[in-house]
C-alpha atoms as a PDB file:
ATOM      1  CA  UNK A   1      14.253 -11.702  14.200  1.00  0.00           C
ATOM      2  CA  UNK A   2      10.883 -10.844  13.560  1.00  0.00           C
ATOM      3  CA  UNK A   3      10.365  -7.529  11.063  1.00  0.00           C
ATOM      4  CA  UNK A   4       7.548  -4.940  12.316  1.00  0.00           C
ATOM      5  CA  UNK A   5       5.933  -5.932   8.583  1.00  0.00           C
ATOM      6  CA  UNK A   6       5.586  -9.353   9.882  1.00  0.00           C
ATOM      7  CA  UNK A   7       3.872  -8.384  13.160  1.00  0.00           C
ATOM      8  CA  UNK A   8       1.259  -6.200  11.546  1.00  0.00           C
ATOM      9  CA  UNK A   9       1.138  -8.750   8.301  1.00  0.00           C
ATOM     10  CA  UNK A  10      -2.863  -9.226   9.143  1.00  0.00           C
ATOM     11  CA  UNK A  11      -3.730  -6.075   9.769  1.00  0.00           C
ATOM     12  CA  UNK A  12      -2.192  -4.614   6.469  1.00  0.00           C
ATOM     13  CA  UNK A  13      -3.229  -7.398   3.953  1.00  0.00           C
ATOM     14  CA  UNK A  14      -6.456  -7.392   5.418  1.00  0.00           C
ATOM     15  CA  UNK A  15      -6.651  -3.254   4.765  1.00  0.00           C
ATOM     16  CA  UNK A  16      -5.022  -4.245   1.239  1.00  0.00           C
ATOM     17  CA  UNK A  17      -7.865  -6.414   0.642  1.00  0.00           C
ATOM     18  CA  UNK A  18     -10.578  -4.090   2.133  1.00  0.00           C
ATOM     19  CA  UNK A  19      -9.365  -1.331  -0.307  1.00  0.00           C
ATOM     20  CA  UNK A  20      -8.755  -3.947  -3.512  1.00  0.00           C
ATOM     21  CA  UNK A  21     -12.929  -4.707  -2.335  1.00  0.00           C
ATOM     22  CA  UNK A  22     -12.121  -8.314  -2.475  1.00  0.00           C
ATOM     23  CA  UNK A  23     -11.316 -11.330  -0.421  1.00  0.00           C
ATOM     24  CA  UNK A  24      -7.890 -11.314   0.510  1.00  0.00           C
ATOM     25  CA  UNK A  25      -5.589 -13.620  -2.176  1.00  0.00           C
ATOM     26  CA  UNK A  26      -5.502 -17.392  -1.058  1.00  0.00           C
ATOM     27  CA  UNK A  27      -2.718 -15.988   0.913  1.00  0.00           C
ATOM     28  CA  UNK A  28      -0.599 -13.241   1.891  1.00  0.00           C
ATOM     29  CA  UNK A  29       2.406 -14.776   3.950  1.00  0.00           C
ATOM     30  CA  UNK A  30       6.015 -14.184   4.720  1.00  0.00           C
ATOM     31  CA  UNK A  31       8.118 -15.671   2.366  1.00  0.00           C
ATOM     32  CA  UNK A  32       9.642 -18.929   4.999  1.00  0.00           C
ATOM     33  CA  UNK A  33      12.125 -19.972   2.606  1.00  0.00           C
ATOM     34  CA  UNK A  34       9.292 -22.857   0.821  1.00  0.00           C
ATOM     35  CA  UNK A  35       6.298 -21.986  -1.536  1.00  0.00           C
ATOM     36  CA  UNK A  36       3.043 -23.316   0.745  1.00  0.00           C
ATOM     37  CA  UNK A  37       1.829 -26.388  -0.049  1.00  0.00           C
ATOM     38  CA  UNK A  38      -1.875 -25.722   1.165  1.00  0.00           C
ATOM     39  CA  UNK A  39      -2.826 -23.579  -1.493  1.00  0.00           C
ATOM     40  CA  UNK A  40      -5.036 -24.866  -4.634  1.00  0.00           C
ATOM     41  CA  UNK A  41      -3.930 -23.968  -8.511  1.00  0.00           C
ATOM     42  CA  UNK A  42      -5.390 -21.073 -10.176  1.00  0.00           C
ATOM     43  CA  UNK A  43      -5.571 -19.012  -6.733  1.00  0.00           C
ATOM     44  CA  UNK A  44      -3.274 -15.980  -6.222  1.00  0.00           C
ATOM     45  CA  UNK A  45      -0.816 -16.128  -3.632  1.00  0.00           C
ATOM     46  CA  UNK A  46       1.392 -13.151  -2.426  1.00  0.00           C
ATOM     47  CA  UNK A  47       4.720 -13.684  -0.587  1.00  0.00           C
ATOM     48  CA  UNK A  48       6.237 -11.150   1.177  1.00  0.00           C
ATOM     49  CA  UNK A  49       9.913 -10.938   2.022  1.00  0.00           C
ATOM     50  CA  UNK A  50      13.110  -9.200   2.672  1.00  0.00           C
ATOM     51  CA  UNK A  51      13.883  -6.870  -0.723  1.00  0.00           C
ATOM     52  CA  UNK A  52      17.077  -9.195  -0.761  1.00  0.00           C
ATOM     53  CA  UNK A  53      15.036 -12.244  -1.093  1.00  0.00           C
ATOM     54  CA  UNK A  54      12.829 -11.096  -3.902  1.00  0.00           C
ATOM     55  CA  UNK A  55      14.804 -12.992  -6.414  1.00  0.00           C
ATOM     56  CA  UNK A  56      14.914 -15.995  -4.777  1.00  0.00           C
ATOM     57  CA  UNK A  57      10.837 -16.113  -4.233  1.00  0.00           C
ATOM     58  CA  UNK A  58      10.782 -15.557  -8.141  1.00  0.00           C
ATOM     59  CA  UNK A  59      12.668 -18.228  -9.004  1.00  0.00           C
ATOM     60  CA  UNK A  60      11.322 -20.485  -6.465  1.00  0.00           C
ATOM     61  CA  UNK A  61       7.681 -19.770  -7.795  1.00  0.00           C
ATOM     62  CA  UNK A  62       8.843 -20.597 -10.941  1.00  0.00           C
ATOM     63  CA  UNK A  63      10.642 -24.010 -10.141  1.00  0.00           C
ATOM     64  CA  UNK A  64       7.444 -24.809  -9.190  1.00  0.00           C
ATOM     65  CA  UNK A  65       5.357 -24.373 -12.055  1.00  0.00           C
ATOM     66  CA  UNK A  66       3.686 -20.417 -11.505  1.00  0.00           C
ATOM     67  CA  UNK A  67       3.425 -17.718 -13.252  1.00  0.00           C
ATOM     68  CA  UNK A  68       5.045 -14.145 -11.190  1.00  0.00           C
ATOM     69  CA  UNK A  69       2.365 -11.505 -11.384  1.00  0.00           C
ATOM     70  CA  UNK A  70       4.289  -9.024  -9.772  1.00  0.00           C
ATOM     71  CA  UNK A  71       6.746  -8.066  -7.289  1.00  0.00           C
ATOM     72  CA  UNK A  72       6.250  -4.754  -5.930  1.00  0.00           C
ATOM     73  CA  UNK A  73       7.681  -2.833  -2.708  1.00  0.00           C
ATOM     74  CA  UNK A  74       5.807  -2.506   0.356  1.00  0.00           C
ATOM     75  CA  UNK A  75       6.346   0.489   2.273  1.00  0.00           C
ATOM     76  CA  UNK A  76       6.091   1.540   5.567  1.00  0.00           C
ATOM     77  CA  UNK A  77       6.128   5.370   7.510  1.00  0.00           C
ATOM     78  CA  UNK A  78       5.304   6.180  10.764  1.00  0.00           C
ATOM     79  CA  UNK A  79       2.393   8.294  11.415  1.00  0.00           C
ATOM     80  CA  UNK A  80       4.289  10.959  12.641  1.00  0.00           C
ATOM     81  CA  UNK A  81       6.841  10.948   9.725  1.00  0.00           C
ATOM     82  CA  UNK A  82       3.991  10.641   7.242  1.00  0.00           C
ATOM     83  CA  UNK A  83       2.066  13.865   8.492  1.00  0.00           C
ATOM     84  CA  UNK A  84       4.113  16.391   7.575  1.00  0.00           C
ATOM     85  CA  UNK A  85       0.819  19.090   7.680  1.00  0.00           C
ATOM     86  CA  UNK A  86       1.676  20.086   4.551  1.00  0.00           C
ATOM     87  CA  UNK A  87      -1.728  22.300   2.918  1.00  0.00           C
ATOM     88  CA  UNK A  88      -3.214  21.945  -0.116  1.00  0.00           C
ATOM     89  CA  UNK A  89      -2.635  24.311  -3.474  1.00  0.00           C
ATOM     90  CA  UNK A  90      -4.858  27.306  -3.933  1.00  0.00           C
ATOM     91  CA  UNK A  91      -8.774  26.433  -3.468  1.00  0.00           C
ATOM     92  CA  UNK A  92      -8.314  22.693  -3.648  1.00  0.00           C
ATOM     93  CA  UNK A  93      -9.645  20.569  -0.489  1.00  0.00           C
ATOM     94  CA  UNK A  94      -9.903  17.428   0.735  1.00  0.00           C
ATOM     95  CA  UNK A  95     -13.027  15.456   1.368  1.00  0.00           C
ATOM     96  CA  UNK A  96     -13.436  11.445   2.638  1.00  0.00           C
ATOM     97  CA  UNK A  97     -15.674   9.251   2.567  1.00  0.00           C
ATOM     98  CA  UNK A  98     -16.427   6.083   4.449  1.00  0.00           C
ATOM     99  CA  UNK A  99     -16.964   2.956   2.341  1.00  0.00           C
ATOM    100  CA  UNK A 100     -17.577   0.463   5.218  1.00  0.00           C
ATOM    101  CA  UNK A 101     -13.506  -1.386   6.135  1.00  0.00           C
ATOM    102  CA  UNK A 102     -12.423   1.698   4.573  1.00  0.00           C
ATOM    103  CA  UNK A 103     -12.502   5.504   3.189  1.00  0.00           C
ATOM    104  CA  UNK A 104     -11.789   7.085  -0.120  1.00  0.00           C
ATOM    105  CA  UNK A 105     -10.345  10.144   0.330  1.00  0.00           C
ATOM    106  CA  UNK A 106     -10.270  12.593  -2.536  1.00  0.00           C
ATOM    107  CA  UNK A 107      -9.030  16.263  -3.497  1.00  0.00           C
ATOM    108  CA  UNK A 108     -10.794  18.849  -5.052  1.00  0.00           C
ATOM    109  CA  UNK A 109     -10.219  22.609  -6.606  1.00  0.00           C
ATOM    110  CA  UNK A 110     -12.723  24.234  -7.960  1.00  0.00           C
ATOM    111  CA  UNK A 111     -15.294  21.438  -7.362  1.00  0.00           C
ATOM    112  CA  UNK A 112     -12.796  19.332  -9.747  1.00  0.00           C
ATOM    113  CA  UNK A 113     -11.514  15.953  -8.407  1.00  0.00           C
ATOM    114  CA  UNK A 114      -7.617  16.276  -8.948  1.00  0.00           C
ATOM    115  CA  UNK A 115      -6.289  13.703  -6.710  1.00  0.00           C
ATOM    116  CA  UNK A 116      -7.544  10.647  -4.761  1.00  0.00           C
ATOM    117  CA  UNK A 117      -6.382   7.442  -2.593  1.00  0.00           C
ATOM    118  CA  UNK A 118      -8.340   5.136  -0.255  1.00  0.00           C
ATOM    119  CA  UNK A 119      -7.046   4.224   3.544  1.00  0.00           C
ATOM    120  CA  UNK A 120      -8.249   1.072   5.525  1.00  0.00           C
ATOM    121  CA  UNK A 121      -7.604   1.364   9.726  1.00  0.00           C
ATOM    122  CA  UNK A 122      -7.477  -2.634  10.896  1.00  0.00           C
ATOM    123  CA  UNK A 123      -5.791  -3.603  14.397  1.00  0.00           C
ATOM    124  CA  UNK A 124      -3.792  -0.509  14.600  1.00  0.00           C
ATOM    125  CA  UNK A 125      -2.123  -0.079  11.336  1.00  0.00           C
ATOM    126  CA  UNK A 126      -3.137   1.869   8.207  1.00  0.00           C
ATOM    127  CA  UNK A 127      -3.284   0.859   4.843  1.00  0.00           C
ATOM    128  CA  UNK A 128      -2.741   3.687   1.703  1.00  0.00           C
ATOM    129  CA  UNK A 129      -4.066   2.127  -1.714  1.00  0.00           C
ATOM    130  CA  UNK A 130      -2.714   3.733  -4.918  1.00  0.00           C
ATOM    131  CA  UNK A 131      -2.130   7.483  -4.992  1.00  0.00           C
ATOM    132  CA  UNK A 132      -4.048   8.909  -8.463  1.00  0.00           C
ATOM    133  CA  UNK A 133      -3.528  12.584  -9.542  1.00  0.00           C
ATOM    134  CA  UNK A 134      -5.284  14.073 -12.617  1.00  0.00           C
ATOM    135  CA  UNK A 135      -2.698  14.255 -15.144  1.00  0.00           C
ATOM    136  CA  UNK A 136      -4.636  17.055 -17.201  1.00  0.00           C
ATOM    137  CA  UNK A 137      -3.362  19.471 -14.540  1.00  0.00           C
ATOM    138  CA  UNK A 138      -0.468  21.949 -15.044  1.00  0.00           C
ATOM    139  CA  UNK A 139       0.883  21.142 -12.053  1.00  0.00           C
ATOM    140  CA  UNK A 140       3.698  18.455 -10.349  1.00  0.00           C
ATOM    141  CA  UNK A 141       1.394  15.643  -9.458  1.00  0.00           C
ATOM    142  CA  UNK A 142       3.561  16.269  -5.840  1.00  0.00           C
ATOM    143  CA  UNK A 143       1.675  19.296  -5.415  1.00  0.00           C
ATOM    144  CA  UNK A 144      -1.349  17.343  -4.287  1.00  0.00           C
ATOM    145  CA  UNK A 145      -0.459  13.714  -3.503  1.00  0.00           C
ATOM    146  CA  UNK A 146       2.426  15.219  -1.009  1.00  0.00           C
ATOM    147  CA  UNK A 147      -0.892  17.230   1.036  1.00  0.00           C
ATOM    148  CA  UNK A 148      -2.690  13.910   0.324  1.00  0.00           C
ATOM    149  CA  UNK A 149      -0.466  11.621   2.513  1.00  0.00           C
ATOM    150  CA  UNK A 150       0.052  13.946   4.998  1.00  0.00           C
ATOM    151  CA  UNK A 151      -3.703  14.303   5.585  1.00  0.00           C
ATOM    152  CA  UNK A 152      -4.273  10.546   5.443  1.00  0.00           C
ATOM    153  CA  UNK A 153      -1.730  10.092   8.176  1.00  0.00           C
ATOM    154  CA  UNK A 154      -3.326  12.760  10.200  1.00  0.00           C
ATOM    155  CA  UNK A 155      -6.698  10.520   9.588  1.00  0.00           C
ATOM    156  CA  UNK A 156      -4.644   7.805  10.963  1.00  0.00           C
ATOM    157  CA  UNK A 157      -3.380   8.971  13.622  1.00  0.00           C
ATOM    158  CA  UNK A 158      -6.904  10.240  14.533  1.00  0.00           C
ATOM    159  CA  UNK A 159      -7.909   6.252  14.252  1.00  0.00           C
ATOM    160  CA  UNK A 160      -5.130   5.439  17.017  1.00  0.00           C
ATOM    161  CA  UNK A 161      -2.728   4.058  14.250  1.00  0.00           C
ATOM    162  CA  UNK A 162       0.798   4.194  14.770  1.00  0.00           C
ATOM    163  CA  UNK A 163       2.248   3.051  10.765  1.00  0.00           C
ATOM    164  CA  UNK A 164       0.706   3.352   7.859  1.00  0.00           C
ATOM    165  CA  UNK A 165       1.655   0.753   4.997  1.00  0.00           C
ATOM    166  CA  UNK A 166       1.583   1.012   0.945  1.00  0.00           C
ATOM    167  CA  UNK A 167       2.199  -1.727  -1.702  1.00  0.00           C
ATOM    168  CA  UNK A 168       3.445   0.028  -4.841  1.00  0.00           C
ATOM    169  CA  UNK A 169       5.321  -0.828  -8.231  1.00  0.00           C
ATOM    170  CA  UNK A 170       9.291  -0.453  -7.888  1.00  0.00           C
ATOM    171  CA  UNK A 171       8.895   3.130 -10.313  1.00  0.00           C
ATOM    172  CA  UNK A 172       6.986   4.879  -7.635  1.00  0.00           C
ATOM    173  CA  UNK A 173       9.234   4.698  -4.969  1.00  0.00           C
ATOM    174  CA  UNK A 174      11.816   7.861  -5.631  1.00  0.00           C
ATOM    175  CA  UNK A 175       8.180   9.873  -5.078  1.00  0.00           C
ATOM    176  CA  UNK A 176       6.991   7.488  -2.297  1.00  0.00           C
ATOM    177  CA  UNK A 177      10.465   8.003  -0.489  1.00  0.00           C
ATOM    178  CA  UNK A 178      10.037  12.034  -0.693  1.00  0.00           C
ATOM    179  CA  UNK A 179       7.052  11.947   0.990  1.00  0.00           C
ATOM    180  CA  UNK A 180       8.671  10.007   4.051  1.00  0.00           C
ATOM    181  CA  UNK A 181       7.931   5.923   2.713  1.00  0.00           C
ATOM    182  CA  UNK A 182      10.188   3.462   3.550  1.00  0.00           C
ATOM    183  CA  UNK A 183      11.036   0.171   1.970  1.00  0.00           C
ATOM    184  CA  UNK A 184      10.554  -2.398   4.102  1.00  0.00           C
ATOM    185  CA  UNK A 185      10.026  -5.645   2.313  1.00  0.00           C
ATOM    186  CA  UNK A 186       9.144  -6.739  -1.430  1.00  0.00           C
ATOM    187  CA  UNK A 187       5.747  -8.531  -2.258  1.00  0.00           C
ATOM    188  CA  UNK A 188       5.824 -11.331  -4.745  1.00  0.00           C
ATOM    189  CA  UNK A 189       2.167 -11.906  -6.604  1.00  0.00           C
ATOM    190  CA  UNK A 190       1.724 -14.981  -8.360  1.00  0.00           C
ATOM    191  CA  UNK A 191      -0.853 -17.323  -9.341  1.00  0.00           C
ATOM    192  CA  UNK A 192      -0.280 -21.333  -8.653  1.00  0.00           C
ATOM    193  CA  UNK A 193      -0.822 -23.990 -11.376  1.00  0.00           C
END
């Protein structure tokens, strides 16, 4: 049975890429139980699969001679679930900006950035980069990336997307889960030899 990950796989990797500003990796492809054979050495591949499977990509990719760059979590949250309206501390705001495939979005208080993230809309789906919060503040970095999501999802939503989707390291996930995330697959980054 096919995953909803799996149906919007394009559409997310290519908002991954737009946000990373580069070319999509050599590949970003659901793990099928074999490492591609189409792919040339020194060229990043990603594999995507069930959280279950992650071990199983690792060792494959290393049976066959590549390094593991990575495996993260990619996470998935409705729209809906994801835009809580939750407002912003004190004076801070939020402002965006378009950067062509995608937007930077970016919170301010007192005219001082304290939180930002980028979003890419492609074929109905959303893509959240990383989530950065000025850790000079005296404040739980929640404060503002909590406010953050929920106003990217709203900006989704306005862009006729129905999920948004995140790739982030395994340590950010207790946060990522608060704010209404789910764990949907694991994403295996390695580079061919």
């Amino acid at each position: 049975m096919t995953q909803q990950w799996q149906s919007d796989l394009d559409a997310w990797a290519g908002g991954w890429a737009a946000i990373r500003e580069d070319e999509t990796p050599q590949g970003v492809r659901a793990w099928n139980g074999s490492l591609p054979q189409d792919t040339v050495a020194s060229v990043e591949l990603v594999l995507v699969c069930e959280p279950s499977d992650a071990g199983t990509v690792r060792d494959a990719v290393v049976a066959a001679g590549s390094d593991v760059l990575s495996t993260d979590v990619l996470l998935c949250g409705a729209v809906q679930d994801l835009d809580r309206g939750l407002g912003f501390p004190g004076d801070a705001g939020l402002f965006d900006a378009p950067m062509g495939d995608w937007s930077r979005f970016e919170v301010d208080d007192w005219g001082q950035p304290v939180a930002h993230s980028a979003m890419s809309v492609q074929e109905g789906v959303a893509f959240v980069g990383a989530l950065h919060a000025d850790s000079s503040q005296d404040r739980d970095p929640a404060e503002v990336l909590d406010p953050l999501v929920s106003a990217m999802a709203n900006e989704a939503f306005l862009a006729d997307a129905e999920r948004l989707y995140t790739v982030v390291p395994e340590s950010e996930l207790p946060a990522r889960e608060a704010q209404g995330w789910q764990r949907v697959a694991a994403v295996v980054r390695c580079l061919r030899r």
